[in-house]
Protein backbone atom coordinates (compact mmCIF):
# COMPACT_ATOMS: atom_id res chain seq x y z
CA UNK A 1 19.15 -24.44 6.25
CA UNK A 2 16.91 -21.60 4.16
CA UNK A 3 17.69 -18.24 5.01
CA UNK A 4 15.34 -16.10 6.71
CA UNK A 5 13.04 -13.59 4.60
CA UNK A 6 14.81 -10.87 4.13
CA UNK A 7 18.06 -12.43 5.49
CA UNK A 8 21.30 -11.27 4.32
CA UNK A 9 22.03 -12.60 0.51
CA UNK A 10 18.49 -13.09 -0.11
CA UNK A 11 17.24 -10.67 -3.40
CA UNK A 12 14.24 -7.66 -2.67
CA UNK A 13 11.89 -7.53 -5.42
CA UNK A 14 10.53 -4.29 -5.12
CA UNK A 15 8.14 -4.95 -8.12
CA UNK A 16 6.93 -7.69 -6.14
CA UNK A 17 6.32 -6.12 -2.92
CA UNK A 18 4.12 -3.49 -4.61
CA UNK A 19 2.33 -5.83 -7.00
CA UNK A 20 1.01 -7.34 -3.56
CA UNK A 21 0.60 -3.91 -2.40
CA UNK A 22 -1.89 -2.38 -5.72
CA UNK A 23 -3.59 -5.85 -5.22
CA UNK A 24 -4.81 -5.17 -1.59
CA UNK A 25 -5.26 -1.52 -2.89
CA UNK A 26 -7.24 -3.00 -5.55
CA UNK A 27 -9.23 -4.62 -3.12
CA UNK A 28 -10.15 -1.78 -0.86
CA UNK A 29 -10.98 0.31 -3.31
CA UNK A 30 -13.48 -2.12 -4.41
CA UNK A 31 -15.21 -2.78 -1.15
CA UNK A 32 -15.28 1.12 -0.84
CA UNK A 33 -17.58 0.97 -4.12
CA UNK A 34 -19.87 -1.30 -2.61
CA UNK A 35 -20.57 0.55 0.20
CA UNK A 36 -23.97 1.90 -0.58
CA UNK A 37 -23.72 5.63 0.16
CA UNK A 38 -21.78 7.78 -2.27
CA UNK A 39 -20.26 9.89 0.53
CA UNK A 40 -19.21 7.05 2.25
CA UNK A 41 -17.76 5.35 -1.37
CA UNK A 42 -15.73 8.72 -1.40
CA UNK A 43 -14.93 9.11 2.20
CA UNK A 44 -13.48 5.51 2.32
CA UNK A 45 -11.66 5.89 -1.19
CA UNK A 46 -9.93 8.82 -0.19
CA UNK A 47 -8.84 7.42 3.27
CA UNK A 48 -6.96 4.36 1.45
CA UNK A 49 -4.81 6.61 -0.80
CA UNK A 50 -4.27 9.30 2.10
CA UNK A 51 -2.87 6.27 4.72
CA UNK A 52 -1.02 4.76 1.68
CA UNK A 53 0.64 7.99 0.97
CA UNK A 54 1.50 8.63 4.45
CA UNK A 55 2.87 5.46 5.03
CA UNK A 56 5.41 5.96 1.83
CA UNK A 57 6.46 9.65 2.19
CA UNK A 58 9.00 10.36 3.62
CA UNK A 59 8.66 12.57 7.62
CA UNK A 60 8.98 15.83 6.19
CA UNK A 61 5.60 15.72 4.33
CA UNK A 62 1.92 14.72 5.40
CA UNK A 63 -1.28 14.10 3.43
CA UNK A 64 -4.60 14.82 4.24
CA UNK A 65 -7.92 15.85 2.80
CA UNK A 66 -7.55 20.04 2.91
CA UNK A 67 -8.85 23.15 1.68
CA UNK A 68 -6.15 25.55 0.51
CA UNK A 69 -6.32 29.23 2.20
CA UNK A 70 -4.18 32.36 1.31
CA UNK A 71 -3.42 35.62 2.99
CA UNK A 72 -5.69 37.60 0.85
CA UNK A 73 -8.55 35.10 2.20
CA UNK A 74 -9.57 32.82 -0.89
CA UNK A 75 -9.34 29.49 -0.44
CA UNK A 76 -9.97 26.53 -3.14
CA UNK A 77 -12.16 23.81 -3.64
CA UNK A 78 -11.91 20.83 -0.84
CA UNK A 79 -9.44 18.68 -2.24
CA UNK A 80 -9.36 15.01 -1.74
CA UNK A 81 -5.67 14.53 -1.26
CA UNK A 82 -3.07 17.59 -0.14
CA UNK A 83 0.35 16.93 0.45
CA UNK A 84 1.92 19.77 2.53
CA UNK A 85 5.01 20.62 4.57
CA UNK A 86 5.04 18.53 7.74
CA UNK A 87 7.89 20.23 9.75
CA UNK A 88 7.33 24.04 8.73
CA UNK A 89 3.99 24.86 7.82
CA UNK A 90 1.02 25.11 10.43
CA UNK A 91 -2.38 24.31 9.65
CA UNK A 92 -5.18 26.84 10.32
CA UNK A 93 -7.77 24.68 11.54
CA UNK A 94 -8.89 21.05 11.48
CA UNK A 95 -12.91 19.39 12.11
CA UNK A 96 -12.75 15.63 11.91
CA UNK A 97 -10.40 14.94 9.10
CA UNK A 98 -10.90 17.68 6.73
CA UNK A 99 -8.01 20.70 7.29
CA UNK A 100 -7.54 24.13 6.22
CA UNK A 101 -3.22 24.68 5.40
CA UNK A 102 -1.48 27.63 3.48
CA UNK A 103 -1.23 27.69 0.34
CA UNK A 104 2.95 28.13 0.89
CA UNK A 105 2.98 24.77 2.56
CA UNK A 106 1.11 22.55 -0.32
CA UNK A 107 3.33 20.40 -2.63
CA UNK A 108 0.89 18.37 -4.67
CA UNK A 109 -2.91 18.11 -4.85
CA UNK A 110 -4.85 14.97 -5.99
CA UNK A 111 -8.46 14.31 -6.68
CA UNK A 112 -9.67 10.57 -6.42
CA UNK A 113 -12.28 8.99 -8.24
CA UNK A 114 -13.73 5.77 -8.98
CA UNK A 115 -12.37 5.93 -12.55
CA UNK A 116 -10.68 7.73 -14.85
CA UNK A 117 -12.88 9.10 -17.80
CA UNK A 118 -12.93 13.01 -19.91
CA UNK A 119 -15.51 13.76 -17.25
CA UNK A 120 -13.43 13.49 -14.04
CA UNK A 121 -10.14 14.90 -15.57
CA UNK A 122 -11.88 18.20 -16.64
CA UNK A 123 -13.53 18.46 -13.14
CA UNK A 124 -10.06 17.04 -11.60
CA UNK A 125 -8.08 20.25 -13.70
CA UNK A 126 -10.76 22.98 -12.44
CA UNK A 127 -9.99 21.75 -8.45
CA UNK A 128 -6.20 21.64 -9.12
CA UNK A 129 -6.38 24.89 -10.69
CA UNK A 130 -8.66 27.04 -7.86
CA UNK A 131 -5.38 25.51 -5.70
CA UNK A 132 -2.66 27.34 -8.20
CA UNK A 133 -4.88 30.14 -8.73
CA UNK A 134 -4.19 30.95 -4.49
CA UNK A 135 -2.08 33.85 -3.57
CA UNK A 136 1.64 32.58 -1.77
CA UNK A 137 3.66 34.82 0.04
CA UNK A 138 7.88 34.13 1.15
CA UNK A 139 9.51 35.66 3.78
CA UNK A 140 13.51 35.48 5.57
CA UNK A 141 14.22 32.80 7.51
CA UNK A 142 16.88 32.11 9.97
CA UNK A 143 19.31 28.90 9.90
CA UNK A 144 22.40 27.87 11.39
CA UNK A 145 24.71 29.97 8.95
CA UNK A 146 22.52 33.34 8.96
CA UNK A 147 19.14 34.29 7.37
CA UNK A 148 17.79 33.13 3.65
CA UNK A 149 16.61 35.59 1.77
CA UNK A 150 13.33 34.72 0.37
CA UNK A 151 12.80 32.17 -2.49
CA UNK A 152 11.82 34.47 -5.41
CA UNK A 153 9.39 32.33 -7.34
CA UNK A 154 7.06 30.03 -5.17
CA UNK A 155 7.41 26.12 -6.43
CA UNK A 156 5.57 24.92 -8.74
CA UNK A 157 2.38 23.15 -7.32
CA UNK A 158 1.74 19.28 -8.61
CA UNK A 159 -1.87 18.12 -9.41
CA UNK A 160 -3.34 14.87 -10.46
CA UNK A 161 -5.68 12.17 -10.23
CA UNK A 162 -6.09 8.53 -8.36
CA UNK A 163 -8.55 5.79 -9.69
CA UNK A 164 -9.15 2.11 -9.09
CA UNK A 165 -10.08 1.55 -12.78
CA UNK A 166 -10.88 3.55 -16.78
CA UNK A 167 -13.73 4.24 -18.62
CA UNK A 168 -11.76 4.13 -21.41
CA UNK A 169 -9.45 0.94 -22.90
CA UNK A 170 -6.90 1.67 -23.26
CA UNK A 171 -6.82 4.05 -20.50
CA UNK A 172 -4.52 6.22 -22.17
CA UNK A 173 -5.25 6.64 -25.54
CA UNK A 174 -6.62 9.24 -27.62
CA UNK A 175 -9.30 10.33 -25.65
CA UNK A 176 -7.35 10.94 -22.65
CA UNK A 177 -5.14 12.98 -24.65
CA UNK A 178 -7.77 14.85 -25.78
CA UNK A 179 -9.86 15.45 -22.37
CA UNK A 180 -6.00 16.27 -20.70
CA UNK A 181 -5.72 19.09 -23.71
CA UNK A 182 -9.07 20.37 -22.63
CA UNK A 183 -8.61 21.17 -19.12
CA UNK A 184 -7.84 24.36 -17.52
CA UNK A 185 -5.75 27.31 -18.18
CA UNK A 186 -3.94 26.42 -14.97
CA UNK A 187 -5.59 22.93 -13.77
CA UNK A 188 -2.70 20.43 -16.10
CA UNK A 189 -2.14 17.63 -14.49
CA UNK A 190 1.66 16.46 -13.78
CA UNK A 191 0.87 12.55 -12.81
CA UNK A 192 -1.64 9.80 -11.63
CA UNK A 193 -2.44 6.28 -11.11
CA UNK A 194 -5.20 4.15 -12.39
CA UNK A 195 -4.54 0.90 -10.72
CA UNK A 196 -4.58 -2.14 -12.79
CA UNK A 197 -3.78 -0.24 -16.09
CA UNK A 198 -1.11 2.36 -15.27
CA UNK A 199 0.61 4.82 -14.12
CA UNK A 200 0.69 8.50 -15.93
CA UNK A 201 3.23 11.62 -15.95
CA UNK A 202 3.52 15.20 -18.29
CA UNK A 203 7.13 15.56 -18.04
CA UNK A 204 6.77 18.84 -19.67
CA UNK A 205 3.63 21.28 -18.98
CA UNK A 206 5.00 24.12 -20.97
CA UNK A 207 4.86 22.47 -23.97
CA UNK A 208 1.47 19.84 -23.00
CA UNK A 209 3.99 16.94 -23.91
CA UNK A 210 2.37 13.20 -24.26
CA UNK A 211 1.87 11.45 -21.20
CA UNK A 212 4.43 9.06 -20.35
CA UNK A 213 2.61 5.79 -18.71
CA UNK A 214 3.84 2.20 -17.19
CA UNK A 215 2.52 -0.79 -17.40
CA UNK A 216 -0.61 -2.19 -15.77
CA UNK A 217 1.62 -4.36 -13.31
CA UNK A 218 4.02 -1.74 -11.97
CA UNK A 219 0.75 1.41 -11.76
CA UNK A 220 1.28 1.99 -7.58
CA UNK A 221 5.26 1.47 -7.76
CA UNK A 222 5.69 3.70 -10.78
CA UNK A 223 3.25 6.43 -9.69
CA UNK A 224 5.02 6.25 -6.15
CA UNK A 225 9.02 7.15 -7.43
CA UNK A 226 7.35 9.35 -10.03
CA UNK A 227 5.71 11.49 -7.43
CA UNK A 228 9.20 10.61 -4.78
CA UNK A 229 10.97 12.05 -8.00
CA UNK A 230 9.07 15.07 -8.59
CA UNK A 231 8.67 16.51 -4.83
CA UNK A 232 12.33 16.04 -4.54
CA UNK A 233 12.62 18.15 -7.46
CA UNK A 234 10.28 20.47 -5.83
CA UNK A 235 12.86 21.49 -2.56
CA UNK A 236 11.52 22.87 0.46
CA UNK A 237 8.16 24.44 0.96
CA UNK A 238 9.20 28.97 0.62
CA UNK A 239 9.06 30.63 4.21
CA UNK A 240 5.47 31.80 5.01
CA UNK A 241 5.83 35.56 5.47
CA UNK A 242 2.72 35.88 8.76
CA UNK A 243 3.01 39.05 8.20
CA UNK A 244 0.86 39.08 4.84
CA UNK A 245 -1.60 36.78 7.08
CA UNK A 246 -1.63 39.07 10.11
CA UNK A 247 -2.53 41.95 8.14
CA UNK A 248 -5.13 40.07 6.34
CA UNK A 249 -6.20 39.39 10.15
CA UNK A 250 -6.17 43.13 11.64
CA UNK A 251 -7.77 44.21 8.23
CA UNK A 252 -11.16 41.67 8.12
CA UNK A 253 -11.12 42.82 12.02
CA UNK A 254 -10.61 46.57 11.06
CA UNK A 255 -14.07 46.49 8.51
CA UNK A 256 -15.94 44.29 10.66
């Protein structure tokens, strides 16, 4: 008698499972294209990355489309894809599916696009960068053993960039070298995924190192435990300190 599918002594090809995966990705992204209407191409495109991602996080983190507030009252540009602090963090307000969250609770912001070409990534680095650019405050906290003190420098926050295909073969050659040096002062990008050719990662932003990329079959699996890797890296989203956003409150009320 065969064992049953997943059965105990039967092998789990995780390359496998995911190839099946960026195919129906693939797919998706595709029929979003034909849509018609470019807002609804968008709307659509974003929606299959945002319930992929939320599928494969793990609990403590969520993904949505956001804008990015601080306690000084700028905000950034919408961004397609947030990931934020599930547990901790509140959001400040919510109409249909787009959010507003704190800057403190943001991990990693992604832009998604139809392709990948010098275009999009310069646009893509100006959108990450109005999200660094945002004030973040830290504050005490209590826990079982006490109060933490505040974390003195706020994590660094990851950007990137999603696609279903390149305007450029190979996708990461010179000219996406080029158009990744080009971007701005604070908009790098850490990592990204154009499906069918690759995933991408700057191991080192300090220093603008090469990109490191897989190969076309293993884009969505690679991407995935590169961006697992990196927000583990990242620890837990600092303490918001409401005090910075309370006085930002009384003060807008105090001038009105």
């Amino acid at each position: 008698m065969s064992a049953e599918p997943g059965g105990e002594g039967e092998p789990f090809d995780l390359n496998q499972v995911f190839s099946g995966q960026e195919a129906v990705l693939l797919g998706e992204l595709t029929s979003a294209r034909q849509a018609g209407h470019p807002t609804v191409q968008g709307d659509a495109t974003e929606g299959h990355w945002i319930e992929l991602l939320r599928k494969r996080l793990p609990r403590r983190y969520d993904a949505t489309r956001a804008i990015v507030v601080d306690s000084q009252g700028h905000r950034s540009h919408q961004m397609d894809l947030v990931i934020y602090d599930r547990y901790f963090s509140p959001q400040w307000w919510e109409q249909a599916d787009h959010h507003y969250v704190p800057a403190e609770s943001v991990y990693a912001v992604f832009e998604v696009k139809p392709e990948i070409n010098r275009e999009y990534l310069l646009y893509v680095s100006e959108k990450i960068a109005s999200v660094r650019e945002l004030y973040r405050t830290a504050a005490q906290f209590g826990w079982a053993m006490g109060t933490m003190n505040p974390r003195p420098t706020p994590p660094p926050i990851l950007g990137g960039l999603l696609t279903g295909s390149s305007a450029w073969s190979p996708a990461f050659g010179e000219p996406f070298q080029r158009a990744l040096a080009d971007g701005a002062a604070h908009g790098a990008l850490d990592l990204g995924c154009v499906l069918g050719h690759g995933a991408f990662e700057i191991p080192d932003l300090s220093r603008r190192s090469a990109a490191v990329n897989s190969g076309p079959q293993v884009a969505l699996i690679t991407f995935l435990l590169t961006l697992l890797r990196r927000l583990q890296a990242l620890g837990s989203a600092p303490a918001i300190d409401y005090t910075a956003y309370e006085r930002w409150i009384t003060g807008g009320l105090a001038s009105d």
